[in-house]
N, C-alpha and C. Protein backbone atom coordinates (compact mmCIF):
# COMPACT_ATOMS: atom_id res chain seq x y z
N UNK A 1 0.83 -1.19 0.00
CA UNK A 1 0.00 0.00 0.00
C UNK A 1 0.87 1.25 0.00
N UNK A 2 1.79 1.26 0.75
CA UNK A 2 2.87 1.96 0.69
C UNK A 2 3.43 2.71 -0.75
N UNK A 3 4.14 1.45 -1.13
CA UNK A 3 4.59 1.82 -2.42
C UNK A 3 3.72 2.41 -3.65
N UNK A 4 2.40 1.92 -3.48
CA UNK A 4 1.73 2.48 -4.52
C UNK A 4 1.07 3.79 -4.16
N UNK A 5 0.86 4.11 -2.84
CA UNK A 5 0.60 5.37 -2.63
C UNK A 5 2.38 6.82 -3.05
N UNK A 6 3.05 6.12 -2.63
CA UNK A 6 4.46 6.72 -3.30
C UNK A 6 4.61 6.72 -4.62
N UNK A 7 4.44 6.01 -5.34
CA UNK A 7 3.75 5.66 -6.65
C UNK A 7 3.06 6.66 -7.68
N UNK A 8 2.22 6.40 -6.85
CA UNK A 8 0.97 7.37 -7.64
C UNK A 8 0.45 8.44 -6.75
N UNK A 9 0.35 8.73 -5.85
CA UNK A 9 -0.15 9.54 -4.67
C UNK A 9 -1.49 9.41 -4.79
N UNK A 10 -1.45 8.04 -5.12
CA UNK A 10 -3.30 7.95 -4.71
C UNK A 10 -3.29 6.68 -4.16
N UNK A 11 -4.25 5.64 -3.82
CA UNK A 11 -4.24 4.47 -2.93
C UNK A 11 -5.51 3.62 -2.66
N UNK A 12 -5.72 3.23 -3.44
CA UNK A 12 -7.49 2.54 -3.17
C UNK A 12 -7.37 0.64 -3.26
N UNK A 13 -8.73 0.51 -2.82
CA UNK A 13 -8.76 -0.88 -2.78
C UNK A 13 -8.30 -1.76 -3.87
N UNK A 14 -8.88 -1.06 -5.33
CA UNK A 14 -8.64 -1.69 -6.69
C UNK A 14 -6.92 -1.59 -6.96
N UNK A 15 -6.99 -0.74 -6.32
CA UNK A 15 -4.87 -0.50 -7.15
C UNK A 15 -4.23 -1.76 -6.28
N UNK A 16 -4.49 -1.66 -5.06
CA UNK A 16 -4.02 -2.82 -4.29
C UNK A 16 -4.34 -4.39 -4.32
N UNK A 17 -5.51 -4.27 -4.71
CA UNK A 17 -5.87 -5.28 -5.11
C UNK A 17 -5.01 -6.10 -6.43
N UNK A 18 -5.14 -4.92 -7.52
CA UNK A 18 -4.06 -5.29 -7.99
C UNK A 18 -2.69 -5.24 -8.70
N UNK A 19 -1.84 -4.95 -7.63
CA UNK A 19 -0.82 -5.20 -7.02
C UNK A 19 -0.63 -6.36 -6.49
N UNK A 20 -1.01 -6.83 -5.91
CA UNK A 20 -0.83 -7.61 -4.68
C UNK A 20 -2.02 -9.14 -5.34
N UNK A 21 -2.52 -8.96 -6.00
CA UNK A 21 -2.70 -10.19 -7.26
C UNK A 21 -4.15 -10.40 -6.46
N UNK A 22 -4.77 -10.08 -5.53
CA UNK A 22 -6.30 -10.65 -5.12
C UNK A 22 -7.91 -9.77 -5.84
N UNK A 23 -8.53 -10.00 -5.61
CA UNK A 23 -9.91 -9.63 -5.84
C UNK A 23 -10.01 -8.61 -5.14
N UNK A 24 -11.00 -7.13 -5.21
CA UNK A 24 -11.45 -6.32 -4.64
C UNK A 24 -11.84 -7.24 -3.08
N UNK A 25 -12.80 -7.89 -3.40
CA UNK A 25 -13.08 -8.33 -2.23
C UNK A 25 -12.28 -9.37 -1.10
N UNK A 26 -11.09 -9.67 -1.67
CA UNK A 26 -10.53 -10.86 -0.97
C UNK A 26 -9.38 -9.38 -0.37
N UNK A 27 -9.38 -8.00 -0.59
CA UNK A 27 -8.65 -7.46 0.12
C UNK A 27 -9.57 -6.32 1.91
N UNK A 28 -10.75 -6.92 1.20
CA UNK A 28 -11.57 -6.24 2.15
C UNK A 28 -11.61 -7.33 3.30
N UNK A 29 -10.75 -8.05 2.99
CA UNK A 29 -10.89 -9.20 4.18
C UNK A 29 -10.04 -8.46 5.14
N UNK A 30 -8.68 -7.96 4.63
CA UNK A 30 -7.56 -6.93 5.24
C UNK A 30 -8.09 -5.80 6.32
N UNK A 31 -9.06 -5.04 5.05
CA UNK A 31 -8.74 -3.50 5.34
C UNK A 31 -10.25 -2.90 5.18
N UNK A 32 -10.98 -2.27 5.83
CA UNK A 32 -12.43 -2.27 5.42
C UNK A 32 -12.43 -0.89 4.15
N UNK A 33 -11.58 -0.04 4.33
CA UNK A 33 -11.41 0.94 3.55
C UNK A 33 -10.18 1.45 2.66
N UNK A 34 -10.35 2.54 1.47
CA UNK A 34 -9.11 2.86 1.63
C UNK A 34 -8.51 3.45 2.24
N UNK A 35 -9.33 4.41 2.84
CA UNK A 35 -8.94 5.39 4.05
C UNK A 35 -8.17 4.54 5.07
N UNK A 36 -8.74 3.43 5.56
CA UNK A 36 -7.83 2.57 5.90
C UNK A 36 -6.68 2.69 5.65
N UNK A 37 -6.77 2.13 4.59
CA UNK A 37 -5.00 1.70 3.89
C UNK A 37 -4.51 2.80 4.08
N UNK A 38 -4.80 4.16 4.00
CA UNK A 38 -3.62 5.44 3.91
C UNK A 38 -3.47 5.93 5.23
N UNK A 39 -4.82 5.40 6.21
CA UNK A 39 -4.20 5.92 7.37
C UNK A 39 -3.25 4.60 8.19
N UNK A 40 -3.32 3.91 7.81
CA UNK A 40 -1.89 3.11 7.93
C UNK A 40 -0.62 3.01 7.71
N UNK A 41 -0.47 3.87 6.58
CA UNK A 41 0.19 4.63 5.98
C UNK A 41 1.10 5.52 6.79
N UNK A 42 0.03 6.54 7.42
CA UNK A 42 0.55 7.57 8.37
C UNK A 42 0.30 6.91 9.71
N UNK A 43 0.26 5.78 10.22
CA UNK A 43 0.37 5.71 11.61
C UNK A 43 1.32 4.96 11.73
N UNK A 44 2.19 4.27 10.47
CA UNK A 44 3.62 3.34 10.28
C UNK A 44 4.52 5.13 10.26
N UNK A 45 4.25 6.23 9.92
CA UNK A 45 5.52 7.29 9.83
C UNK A 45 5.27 8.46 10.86
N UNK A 46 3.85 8.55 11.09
CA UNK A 46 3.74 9.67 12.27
C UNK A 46 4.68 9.28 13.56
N UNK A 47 4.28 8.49 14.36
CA UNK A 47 5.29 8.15 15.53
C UNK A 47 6.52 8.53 15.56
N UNK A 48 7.26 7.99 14.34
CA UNK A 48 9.08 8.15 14.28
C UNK A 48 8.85 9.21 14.15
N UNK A 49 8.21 10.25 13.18
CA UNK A 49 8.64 11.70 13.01
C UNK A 49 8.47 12.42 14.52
N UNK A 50 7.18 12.42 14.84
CA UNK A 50 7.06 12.64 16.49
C UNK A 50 8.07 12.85 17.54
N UNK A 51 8.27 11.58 17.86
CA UNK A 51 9.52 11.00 18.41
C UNK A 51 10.98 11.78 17.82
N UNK A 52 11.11 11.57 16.90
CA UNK A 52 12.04 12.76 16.16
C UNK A 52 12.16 13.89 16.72
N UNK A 53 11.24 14.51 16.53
CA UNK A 53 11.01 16.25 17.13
C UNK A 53 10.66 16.13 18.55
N UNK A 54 9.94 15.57 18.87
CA UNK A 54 9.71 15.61 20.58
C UNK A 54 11.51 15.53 21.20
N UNK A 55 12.36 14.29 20.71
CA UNK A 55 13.35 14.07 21.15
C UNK A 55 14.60 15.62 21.28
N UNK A 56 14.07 16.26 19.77
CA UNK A 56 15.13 17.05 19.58
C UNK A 56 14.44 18.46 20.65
N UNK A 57 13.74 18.78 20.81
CA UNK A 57 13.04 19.61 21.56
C UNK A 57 13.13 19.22 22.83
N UNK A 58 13.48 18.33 23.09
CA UNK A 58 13.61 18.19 24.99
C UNK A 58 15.25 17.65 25.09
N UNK A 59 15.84 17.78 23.84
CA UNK A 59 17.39 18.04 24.32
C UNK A 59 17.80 19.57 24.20
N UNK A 60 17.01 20.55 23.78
CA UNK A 60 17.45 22.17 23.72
C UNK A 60 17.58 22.60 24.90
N UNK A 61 18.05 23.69 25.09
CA UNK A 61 18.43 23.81 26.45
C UNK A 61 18.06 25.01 26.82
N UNK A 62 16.67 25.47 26.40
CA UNK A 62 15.91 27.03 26.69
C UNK A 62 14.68 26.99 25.91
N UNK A 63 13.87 27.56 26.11
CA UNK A 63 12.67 27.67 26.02
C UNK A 63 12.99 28.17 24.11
N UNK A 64 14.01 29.02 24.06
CA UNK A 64 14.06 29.89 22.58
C UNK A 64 14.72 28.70 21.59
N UNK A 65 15.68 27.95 22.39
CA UNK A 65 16.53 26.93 21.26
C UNK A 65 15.57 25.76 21.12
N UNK A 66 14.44 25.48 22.09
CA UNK A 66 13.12 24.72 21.82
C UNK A 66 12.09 25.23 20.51
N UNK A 67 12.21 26.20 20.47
CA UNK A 67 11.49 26.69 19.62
C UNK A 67 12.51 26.13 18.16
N UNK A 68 13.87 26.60 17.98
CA UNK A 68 14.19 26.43 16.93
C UNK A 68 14.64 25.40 16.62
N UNK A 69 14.54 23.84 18.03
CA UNK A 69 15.16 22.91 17.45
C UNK A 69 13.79 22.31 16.95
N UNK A 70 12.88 22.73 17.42
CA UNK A 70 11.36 22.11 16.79
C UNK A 70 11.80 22.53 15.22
N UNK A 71 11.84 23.33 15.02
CA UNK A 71 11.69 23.78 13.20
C UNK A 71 12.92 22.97 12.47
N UNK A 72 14.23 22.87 12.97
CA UNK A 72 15.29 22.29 12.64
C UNK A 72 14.54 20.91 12.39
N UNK A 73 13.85 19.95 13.38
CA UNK A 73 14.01 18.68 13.41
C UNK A 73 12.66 17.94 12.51
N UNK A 74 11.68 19.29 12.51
CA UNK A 74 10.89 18.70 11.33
C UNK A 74 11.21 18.66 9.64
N UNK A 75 12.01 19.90 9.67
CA UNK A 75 13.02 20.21 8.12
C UNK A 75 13.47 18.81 8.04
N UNK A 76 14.67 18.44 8.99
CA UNK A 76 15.32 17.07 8.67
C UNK A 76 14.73 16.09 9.07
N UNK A 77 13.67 15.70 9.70
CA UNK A 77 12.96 14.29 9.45
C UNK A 77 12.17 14.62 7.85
N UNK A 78 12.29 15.95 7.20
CA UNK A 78 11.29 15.85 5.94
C UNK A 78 12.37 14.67 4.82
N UNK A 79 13.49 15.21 5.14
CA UNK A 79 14.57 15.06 3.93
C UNK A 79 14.35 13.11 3.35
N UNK A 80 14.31 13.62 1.98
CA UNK A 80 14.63 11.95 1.27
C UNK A 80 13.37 10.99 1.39
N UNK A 81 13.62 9.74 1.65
CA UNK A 81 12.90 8.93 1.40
C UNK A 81 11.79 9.11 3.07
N UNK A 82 12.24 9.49 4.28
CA UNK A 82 11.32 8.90 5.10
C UNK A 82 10.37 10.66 4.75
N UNK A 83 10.41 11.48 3.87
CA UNK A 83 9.50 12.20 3.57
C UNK A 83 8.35 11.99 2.62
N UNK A 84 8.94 11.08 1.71
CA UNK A 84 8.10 10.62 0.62
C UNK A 84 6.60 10.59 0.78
N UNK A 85 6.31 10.05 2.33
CA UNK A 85 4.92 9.41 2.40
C UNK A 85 3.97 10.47 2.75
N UNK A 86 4.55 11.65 3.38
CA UNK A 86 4.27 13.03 3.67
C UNK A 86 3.56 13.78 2.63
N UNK A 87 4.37 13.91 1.51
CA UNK A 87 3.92 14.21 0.31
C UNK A 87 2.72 13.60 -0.28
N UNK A 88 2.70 12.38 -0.29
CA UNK A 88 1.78 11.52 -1.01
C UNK A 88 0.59 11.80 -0.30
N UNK A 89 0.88 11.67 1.36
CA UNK A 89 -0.54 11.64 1.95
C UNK A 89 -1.33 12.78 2.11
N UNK A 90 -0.18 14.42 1.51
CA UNK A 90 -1.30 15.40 1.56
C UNK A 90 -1.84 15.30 0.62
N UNK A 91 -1.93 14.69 -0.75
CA UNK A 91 -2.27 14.56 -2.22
C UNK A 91 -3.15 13.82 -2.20
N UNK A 92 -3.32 12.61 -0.88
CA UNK A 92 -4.23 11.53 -1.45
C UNK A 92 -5.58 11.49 -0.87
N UNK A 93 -6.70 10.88 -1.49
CA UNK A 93 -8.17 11.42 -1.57
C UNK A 93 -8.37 10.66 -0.22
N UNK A 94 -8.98 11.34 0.71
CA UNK A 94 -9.18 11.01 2.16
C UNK A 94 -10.65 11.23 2.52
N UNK A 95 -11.25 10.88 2.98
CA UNK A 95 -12.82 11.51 3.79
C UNK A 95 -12.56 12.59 4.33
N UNK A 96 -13.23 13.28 5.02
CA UNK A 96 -12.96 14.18 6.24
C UNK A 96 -12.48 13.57 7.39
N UNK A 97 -13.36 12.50 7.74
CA UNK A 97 -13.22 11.99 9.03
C UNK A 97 -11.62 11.52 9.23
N UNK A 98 -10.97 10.68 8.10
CA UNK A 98 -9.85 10.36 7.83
C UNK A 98 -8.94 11.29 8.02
N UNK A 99 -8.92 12.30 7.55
CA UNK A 99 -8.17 13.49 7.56
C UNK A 99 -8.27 14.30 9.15
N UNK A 100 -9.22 13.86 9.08
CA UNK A 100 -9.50 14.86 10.72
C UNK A 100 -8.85 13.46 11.69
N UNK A 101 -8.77 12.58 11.72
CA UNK A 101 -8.06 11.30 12.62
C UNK A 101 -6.09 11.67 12.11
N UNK A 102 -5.77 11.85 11.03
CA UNK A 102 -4.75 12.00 10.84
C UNK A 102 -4.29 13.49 11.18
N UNK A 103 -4.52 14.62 11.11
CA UNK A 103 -4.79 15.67 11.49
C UNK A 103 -4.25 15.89 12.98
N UNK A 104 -5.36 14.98 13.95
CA UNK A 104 -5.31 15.25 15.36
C UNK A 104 -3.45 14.55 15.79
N UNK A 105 -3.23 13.61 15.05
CA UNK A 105 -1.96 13.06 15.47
C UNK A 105 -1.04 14.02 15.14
N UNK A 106 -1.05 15.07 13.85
CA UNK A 106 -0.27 15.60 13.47
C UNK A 106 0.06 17.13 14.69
N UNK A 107 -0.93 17.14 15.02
CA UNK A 107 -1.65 18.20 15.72
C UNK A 107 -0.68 18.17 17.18
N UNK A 108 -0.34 16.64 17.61
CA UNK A 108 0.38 16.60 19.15
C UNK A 108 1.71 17.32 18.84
N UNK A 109 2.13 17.17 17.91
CA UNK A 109 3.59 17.40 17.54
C UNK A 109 3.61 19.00 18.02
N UNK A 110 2.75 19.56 16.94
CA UNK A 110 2.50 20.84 17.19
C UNK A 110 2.30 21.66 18.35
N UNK A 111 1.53 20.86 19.34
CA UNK A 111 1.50 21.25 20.46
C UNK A 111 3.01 21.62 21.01
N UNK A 112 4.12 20.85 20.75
CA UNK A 112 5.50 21.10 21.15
C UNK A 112 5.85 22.21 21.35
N UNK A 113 5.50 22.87 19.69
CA UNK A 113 5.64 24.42 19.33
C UNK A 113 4.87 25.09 20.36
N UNK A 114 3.48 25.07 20.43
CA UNK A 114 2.72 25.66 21.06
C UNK A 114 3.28 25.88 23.02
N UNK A 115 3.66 24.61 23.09
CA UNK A 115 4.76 25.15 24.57
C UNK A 115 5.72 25.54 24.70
N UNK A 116 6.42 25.49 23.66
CA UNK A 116 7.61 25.96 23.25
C UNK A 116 7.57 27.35 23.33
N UNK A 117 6.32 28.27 22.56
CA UNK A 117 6.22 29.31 22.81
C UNK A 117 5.55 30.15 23.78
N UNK A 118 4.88 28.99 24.59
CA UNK A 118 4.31 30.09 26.22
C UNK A 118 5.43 29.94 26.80
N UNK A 119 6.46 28.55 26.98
CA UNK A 119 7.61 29.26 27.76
C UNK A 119 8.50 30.37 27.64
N UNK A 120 8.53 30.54 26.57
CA UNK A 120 9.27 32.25 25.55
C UNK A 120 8.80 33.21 26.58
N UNK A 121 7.68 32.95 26.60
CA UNK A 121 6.52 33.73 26.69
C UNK A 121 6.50 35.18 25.71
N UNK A 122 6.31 35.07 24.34
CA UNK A 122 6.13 35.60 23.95
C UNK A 122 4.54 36.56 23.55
N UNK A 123 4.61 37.30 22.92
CA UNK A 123 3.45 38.23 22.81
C UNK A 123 2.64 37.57 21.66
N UNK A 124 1.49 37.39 21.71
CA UNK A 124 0.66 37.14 19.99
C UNK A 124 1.33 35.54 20.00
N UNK A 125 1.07 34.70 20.65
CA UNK A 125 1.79 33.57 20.67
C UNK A 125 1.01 32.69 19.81
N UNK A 126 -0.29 32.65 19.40
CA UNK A 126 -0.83 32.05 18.39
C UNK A 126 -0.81 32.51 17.10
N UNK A 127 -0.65 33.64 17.26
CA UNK A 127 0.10 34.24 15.25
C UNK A 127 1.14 33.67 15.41
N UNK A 128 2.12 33.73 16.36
CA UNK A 128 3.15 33.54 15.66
C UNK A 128 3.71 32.01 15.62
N UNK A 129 2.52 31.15 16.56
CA UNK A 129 2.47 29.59 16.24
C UNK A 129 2.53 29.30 14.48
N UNK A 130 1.18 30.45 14.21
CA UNK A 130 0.81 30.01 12.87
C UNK A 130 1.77 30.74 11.87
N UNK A 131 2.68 31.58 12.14
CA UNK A 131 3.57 32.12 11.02
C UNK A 131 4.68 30.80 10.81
N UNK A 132 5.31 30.38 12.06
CA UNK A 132 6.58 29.39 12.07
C UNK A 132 5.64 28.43 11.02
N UNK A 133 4.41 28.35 11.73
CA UNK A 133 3.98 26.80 10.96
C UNK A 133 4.10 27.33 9.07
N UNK A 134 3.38 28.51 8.86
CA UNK A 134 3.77 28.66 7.64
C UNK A 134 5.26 28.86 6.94
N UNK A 135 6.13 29.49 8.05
CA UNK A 135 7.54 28.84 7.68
C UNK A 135 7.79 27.69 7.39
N UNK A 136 7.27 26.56 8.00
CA UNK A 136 7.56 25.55 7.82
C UNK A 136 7.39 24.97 6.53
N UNK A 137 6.30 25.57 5.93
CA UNK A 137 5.02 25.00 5.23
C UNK A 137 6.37 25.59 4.26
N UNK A 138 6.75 26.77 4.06
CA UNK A 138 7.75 27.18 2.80
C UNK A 138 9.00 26.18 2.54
N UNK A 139 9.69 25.57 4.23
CA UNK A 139 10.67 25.15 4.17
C UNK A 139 10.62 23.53 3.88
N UNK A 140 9.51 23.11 3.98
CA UNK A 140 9.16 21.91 3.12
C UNK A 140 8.92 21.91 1.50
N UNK A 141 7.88 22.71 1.12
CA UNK A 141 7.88 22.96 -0.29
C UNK A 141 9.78 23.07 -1.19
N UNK A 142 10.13 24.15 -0.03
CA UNK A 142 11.87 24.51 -0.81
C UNK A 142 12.72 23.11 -1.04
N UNK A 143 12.47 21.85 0.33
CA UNK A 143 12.96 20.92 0.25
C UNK A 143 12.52 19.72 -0.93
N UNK A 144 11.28 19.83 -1.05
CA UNK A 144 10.55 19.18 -2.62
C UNK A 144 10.86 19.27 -3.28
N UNK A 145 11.26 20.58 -3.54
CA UNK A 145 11.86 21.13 -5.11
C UNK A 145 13.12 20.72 -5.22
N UNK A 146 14.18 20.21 -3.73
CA UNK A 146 15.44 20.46 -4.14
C UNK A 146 16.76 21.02 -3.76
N UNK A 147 15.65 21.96 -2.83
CA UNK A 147 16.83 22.91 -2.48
C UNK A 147 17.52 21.96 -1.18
N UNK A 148 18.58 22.26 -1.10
CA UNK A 148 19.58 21.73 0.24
C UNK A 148 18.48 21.73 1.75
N UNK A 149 18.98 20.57 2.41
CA UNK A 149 18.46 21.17 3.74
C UNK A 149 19.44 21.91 4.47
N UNK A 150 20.27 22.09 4.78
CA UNK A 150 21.09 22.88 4.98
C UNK A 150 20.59 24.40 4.95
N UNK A 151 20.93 24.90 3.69
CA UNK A 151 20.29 26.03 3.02
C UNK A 151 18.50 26.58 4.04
N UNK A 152 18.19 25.73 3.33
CA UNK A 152 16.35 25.96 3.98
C UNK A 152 16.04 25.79 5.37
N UNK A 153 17.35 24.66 6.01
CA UNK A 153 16.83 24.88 7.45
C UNK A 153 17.25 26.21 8.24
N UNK A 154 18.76 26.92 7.72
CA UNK A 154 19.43 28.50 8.25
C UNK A 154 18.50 29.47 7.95
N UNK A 155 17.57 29.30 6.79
CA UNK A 155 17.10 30.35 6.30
C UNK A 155 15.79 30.14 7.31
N UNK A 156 15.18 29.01 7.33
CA UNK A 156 13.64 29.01 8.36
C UNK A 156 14.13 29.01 10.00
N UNK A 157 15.41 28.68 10.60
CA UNK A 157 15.46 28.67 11.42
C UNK A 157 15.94 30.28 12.18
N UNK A 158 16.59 30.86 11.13
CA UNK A 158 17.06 32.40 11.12
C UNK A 158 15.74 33.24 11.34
N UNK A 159 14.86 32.93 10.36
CA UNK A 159 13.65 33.85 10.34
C UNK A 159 12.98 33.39 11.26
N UNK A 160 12.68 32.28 11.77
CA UNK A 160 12.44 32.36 12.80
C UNK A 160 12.91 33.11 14.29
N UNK A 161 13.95 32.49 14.50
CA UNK A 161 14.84 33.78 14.94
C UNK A 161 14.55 35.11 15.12
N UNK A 162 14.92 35.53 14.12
CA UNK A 162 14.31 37.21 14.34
C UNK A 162 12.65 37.21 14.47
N UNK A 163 11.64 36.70 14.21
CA UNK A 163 10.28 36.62 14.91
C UNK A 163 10.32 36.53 16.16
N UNK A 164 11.26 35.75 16.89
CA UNK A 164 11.18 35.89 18.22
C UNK A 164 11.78 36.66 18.78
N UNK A 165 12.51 36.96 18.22
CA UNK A 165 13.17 38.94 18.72
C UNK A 165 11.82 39.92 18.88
N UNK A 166 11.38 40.14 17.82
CA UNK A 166 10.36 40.86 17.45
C UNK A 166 9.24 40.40 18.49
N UNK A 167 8.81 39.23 19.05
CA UNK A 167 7.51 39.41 19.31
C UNK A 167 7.54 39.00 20.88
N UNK A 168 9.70 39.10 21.61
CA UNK A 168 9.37 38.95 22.81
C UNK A 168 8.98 39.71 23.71
């Protein structure tokens, strides 16, 4: 399921089906949905990334280098292959409900940030939750295309940076 959602960035019963050489119905023995299959998908890569950033965020050593090792450690868990599925799964056709179950997991991580920045204690602390997050949102796209992580993590972790100058 994996591979063909990497594949194609889409993922349904019929593609798997065949793939994997069975009948529509001899795979519903598996999986009742496809939503299924893709949120399996993301509950085999959410954890490690999690774990990733939770880890790198409770080795910083201040409330401000928490903030920027959060942005550092989601840039480099994006890089290469363990990003692949990231990509695919914002592309691929989900319910709501699906999306809103995958969503809420994505959502704990975030919370990191979100304490990250009452310990700052900065001013406007929910804009500026949602600006980093749209940093982020740039410094993933830059990494899609190509660009170095290196490069994209100085530049999102810098601007970040000066936001928290600005809004302590």
């Amino acid at each position: 399921a994996e591979d063909l959602l990497l594949e194609t960035g889409s993922l349904t019963i019929a593609q798997v089906a065949d793939r994997v050489g069975l009948s529509r119905n001899g795979v519903y023995k598996y999986v009742r949905s496809g939503d299924e299959l893709i949120e399996g998908v993301a509950a085999r890569h959410l954890p490690r990334w999690s774990e990733t950033v939770s880890q790198a965020v409770a080795a910083a050593t201040g409330p401000r280098e928490r903030v920027l090792a959060y942005v550092r450690a989601n840039l480099s868990e994006a890089v290469g292959e363990r990003h692949s599925w990231r990509v695919a799964l914002s592309s691929a056709s989900l319910s709501d409900a699906a999306r809103a179950r995958i969503g809420a997991q994505h959502a704990q991580v975030g919370d990191l940030l979100r304490q990250a920045l009452a310990d700052v204690g900065v001013a406007d602390a929910d804009l500026l939750y949602g600006a980093i997050q749209g940093l982020l949102a740039a410094g993933l796209n830059a990494l899609d295309a190509g660009e170095p992580l290196e490069r994209v993590s100085r530049f999102t972790a810098g601007a970040v940076d000066r936001l928290l100058d600005e809004r302590g």
